[in-house]
Protein backbone atom coordinates (compact mmCIF):
# COMPACT_ATOMS: atom_id res chain seq x y z
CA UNK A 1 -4.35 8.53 42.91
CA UNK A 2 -5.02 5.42 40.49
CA UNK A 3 -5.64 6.20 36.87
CA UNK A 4 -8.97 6.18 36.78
CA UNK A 5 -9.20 8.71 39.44
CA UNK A 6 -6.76 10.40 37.58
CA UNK A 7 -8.86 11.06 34.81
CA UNK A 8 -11.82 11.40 36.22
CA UNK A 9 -10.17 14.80 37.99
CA UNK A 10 -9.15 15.97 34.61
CA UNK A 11 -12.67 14.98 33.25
CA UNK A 12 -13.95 17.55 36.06
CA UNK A 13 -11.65 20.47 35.70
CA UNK A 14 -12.29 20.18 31.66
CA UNK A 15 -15.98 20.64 32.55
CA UNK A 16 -15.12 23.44 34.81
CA UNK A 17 -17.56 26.24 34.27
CA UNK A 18 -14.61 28.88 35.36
CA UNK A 19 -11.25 27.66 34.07
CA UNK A 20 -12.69 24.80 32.49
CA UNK A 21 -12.38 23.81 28.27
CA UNK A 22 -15.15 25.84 26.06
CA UNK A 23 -15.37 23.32 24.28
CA UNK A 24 -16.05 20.65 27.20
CA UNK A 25 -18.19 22.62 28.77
CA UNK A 26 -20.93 22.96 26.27
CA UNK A 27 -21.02 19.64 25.40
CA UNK A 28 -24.56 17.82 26.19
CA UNK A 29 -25.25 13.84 25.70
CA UNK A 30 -26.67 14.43 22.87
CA UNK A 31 -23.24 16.29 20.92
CA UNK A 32 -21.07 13.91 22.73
CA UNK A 33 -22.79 10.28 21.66
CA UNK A 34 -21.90 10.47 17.94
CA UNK A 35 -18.07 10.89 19.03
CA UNK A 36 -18.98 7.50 21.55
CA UNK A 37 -20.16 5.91 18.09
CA UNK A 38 -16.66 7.25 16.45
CA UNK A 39 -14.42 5.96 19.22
CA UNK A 40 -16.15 2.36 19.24
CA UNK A 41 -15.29 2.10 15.71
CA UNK A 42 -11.74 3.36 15.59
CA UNK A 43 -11.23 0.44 18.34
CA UNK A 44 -12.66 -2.01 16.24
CA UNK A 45 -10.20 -0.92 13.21
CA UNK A 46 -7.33 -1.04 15.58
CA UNK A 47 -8.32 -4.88 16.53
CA UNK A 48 -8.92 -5.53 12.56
CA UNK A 49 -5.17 -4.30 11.23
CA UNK A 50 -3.89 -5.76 14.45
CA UNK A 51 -2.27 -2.92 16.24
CA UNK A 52 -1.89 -3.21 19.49
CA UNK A 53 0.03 0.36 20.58
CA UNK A 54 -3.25 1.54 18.11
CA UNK A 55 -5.53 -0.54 20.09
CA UNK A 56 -4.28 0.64 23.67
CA UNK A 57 -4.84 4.35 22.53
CA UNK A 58 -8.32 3.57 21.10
CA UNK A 59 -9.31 1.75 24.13
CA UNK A 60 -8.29 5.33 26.40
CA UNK A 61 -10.47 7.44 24.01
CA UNK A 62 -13.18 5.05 24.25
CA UNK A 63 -13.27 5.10 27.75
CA UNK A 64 -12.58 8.94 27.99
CA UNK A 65 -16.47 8.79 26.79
CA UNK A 66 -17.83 6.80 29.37
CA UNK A 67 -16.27 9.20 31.90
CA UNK A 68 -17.35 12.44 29.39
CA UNK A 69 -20.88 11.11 29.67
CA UNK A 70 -20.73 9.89 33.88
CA UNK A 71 -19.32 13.22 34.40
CA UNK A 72 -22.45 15.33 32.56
CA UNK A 73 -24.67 12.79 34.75
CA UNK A 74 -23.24 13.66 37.75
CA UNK A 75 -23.41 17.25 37.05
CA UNK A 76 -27.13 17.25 36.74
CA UNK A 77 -27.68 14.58 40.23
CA UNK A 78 -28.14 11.69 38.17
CA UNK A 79 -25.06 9.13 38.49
CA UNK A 80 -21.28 8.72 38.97
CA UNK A 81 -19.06 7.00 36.86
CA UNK A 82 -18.53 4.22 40.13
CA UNK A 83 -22.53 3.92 39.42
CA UNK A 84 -21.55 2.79 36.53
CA UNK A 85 -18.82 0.19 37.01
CA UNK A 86 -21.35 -1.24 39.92
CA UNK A 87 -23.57 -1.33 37.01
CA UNK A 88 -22.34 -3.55 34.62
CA UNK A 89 -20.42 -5.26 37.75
CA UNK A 90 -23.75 -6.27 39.28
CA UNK A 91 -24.87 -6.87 35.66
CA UNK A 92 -22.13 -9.95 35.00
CA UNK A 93 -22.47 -11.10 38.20
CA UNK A 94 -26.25 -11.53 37.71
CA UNK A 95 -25.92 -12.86 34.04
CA UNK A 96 -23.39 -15.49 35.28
CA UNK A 97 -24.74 -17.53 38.17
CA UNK A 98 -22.87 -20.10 37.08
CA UNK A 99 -20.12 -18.37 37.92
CA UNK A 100 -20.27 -16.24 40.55
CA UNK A 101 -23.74 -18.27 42.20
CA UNK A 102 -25.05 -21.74 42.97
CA UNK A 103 -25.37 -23.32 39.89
CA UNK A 104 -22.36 -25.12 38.68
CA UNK A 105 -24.13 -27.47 37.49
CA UNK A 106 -25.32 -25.40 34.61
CA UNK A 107 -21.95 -24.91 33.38
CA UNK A 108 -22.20 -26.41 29.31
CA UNK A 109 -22.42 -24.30 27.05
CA UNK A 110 -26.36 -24.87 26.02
CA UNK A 111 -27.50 -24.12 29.43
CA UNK A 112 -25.87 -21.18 29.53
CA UNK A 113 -27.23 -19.86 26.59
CA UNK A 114 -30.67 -20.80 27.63
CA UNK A 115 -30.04 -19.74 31.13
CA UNK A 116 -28.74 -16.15 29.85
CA UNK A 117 -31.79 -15.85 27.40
CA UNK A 118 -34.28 -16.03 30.77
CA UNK A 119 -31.79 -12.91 32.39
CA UNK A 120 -32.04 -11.03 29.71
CA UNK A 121 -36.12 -11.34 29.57
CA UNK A 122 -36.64 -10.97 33.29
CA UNK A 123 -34.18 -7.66 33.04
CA UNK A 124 -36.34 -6.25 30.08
CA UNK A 125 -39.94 -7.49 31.84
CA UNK A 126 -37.87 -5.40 35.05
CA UNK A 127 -38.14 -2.44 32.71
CA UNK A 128 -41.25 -2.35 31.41
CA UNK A 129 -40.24 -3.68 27.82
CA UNK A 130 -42.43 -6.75 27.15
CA UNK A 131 -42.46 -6.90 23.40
CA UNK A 132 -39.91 -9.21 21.90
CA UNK A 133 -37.57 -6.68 20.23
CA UNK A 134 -38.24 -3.27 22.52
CA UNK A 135 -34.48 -3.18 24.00
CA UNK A 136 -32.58 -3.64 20.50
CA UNK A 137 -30.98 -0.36 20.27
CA UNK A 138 -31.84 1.93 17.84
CA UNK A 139 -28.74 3.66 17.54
CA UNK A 140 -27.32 0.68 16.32
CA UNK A 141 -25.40 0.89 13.06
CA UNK A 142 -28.67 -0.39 10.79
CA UNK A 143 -27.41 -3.60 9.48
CA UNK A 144 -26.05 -4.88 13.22
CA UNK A 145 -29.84 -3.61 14.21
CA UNK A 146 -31.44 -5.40 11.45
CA UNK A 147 -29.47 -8.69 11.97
CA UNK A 148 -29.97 -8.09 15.97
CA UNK A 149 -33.92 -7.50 15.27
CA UNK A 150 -33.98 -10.62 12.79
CA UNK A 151 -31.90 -12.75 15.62
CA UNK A 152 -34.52 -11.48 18.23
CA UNK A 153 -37.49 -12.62 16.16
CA UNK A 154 -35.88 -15.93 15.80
CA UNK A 155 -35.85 -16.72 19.01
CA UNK A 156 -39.43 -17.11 19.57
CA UNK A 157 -40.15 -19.27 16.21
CA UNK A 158 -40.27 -15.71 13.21
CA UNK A 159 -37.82 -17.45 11.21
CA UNK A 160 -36.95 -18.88 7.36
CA UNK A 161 -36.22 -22.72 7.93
CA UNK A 162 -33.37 -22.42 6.04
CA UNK A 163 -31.48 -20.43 3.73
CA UNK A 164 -33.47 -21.64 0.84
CA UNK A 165 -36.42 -18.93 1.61
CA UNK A 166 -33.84 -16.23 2.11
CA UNK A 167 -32.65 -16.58 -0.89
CA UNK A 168 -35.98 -16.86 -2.74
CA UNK A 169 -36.81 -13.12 -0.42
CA UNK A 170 -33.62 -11.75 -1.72
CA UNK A 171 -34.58 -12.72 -5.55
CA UNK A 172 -37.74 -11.50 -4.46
CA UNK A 173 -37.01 -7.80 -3.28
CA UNK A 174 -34.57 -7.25 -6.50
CA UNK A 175 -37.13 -8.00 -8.85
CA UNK A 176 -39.28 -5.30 -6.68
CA UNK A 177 -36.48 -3.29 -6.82
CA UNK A 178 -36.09 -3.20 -10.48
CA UNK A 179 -39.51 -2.56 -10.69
CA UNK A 180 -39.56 0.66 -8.99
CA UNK A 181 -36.56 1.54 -10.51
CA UNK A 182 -38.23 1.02 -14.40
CA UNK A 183 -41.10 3.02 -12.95
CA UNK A 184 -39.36 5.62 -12.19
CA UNK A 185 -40.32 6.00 -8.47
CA UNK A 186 -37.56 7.05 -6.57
CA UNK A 187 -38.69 7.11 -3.29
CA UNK A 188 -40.15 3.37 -3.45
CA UNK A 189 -37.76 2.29 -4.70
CA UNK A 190 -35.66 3.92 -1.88
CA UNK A 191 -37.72 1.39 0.41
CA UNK A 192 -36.59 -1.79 -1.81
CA UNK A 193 -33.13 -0.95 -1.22
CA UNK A 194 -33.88 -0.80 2.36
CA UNK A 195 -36.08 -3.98 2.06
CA UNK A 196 -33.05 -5.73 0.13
CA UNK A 197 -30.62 -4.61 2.62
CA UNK A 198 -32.41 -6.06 5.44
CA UNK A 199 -32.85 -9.28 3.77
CA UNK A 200 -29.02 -9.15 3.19
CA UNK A 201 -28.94 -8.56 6.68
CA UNK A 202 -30.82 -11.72 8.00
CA UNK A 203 -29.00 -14.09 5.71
CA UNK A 204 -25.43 -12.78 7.30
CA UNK A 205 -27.35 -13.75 10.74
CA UNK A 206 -28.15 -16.98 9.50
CA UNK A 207 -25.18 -18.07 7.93
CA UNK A 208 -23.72 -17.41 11.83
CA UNK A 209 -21.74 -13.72 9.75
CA UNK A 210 -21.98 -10.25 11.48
CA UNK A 211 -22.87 -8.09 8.50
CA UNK A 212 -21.25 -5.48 9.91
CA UNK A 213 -17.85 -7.44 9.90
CA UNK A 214 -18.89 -8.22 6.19
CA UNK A 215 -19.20 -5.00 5.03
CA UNK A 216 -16.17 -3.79 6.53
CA UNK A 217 -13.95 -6.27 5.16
CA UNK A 218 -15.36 -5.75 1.48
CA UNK A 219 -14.63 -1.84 1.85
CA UNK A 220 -11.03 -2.43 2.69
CA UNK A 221 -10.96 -5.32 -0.30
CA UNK A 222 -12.56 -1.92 -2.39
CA UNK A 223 -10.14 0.03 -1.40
CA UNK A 224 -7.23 -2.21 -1.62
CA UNK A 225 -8.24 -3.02 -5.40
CA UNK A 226 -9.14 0.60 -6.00
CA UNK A 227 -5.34 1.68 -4.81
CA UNK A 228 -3.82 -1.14 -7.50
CA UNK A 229 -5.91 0.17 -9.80
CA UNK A 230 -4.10 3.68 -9.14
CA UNK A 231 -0.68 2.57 -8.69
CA UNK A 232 -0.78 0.95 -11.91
CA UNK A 233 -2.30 3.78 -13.87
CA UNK A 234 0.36 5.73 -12.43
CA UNK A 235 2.90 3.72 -13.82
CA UNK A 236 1.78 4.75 -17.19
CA UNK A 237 1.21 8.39 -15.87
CA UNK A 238 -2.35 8.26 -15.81
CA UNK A 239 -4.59 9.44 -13.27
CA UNK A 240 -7.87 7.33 -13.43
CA UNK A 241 -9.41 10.31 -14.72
CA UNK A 242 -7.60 10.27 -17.51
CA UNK A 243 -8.44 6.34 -17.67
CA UNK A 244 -11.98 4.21 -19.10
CA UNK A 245 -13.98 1.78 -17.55
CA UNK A 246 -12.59 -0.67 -19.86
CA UNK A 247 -9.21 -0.28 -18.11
CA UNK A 248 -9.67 0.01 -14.80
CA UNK A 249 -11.94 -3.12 -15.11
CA UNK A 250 -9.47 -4.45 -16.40
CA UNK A 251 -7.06 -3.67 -13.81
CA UNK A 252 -9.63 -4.79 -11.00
CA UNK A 253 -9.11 -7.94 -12.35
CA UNK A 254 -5.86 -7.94 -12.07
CA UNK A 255 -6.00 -6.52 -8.85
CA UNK A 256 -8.18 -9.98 -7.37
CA UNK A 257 -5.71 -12.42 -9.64
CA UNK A 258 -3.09 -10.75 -7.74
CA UNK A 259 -4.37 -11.57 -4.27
CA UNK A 260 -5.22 -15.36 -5.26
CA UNK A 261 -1.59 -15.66 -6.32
């Protein structure tokens, strides 16, 4: 039995209705895709501290999902999980004919691009999604959607020439911003944030960043700070409760001198 089969069998007696897991066995696509979402980003935090042991388990959980979800598909007739490796099989072969087809020739990396671009728009004129951004998934995380919908857009010519207007946008939506906020309308000004966020978004894309990536790397610079900021408090037995903005500013800045040293 390889390992794949392996788990597949244990997949199927966990979804046993007689002997199976509770648990398992009232799961539904629906209760099961937020802990896909989970497992996607647990493997990207093992890949971003550089554990590899980490990495190998987050990898099994991950694809525990895929055969969670082909497994609930094959219950109700729909697919099997080798439906799905043929899937995405078929899909690289077809999304790499320079590859795995006739045109070598194509092989730089331009042509590719350009050549992958045409794929991708026959495969979503194949399913019935003609407008420019109808495939971008909305289950995204909303920044990697906004960049991916700004990216989209680009392609056919609904783009800023340069950073220059993205900037002037961004100054833009914060002075709207502020406005709502003096005006006391909450839920407005709920849509500037929003508005500013997606701006944020589209300058990440241009500048060739995945805001995503961004984001991530300034929480863990927050929470490295924010930890220095406790470990010296607590060196004067202090809690930062028991501290002022004026210190633990303070401290923050210590904190950044400390990594530029």
């Amino acid at each position: 039995m390889t390992p794949i089969d392996r788990l597949n069998a244990i997949m199927a007696r966990l979804r046993a209705p007689v002997g199976g897991c509770p648990w398992d066995v009232e799961q539904t696509f629906e209760t099961i895709a937020p802990y896909t979402l989970e497992e996607a980003y647990e493997v990207a935090d093992a890949i971003e501290r550089g554990d590899m042991d980490d990495l190998k388990s987050e990898l099994g959980d991950l694809l525990f999902q895929v055969v969670f979800h082909a497994r609930m598909a094959e219950e109700q007739g729909l697919f099997v999980f080798d439906d799905v490796a043929d899937a995405i099989a078929d899909k690289l072969e077809r999304r790499h004919p320079h590859v795995f087809g006739d045109e070598a020739a194509k092989a730089d990396g331009v042509a590719q691009k350009a050549r992958w671009e045409d794929i991708k728009a026959a495969e979503r004129k194949a399913k019935a999604q003609h407008g420019v951004l109808d495939d971008v998934p909305v289950g995204l995380p909303a920044l990697a959607r906004a960049a991916k919908l700004t990216k989209r857009a680009a392609r056919v010519g609904f783009d800023w020439p340069s950073t220059d207007e993205v900037f002037d946008k961004l100054h833009e939506e914060v002075a709207e911003l502020r406005a709502e906020i003096a005006a006391g309308d909450l839920d407005k000004a709920k849509g500037e944030v929003g508005d500013l966020l997606f701006v944020v978004a589209n300058l990440a894309r241009k500048l060739g960043v995945e805001p995503e990536d961004a984001l991530r790397g300034s929480n863990a610079k927050f929470v490295r700070r924010f930890g220095f900021i406790e470990a010296e408090l607590g060196k004067a037995g202090k809690t930062p409760e028991q501290s002022d903005l004026v210190e633990m500013d303070g401290l923050w800045d210590a904190a950044k001198a400390a990594e530029r040293a």
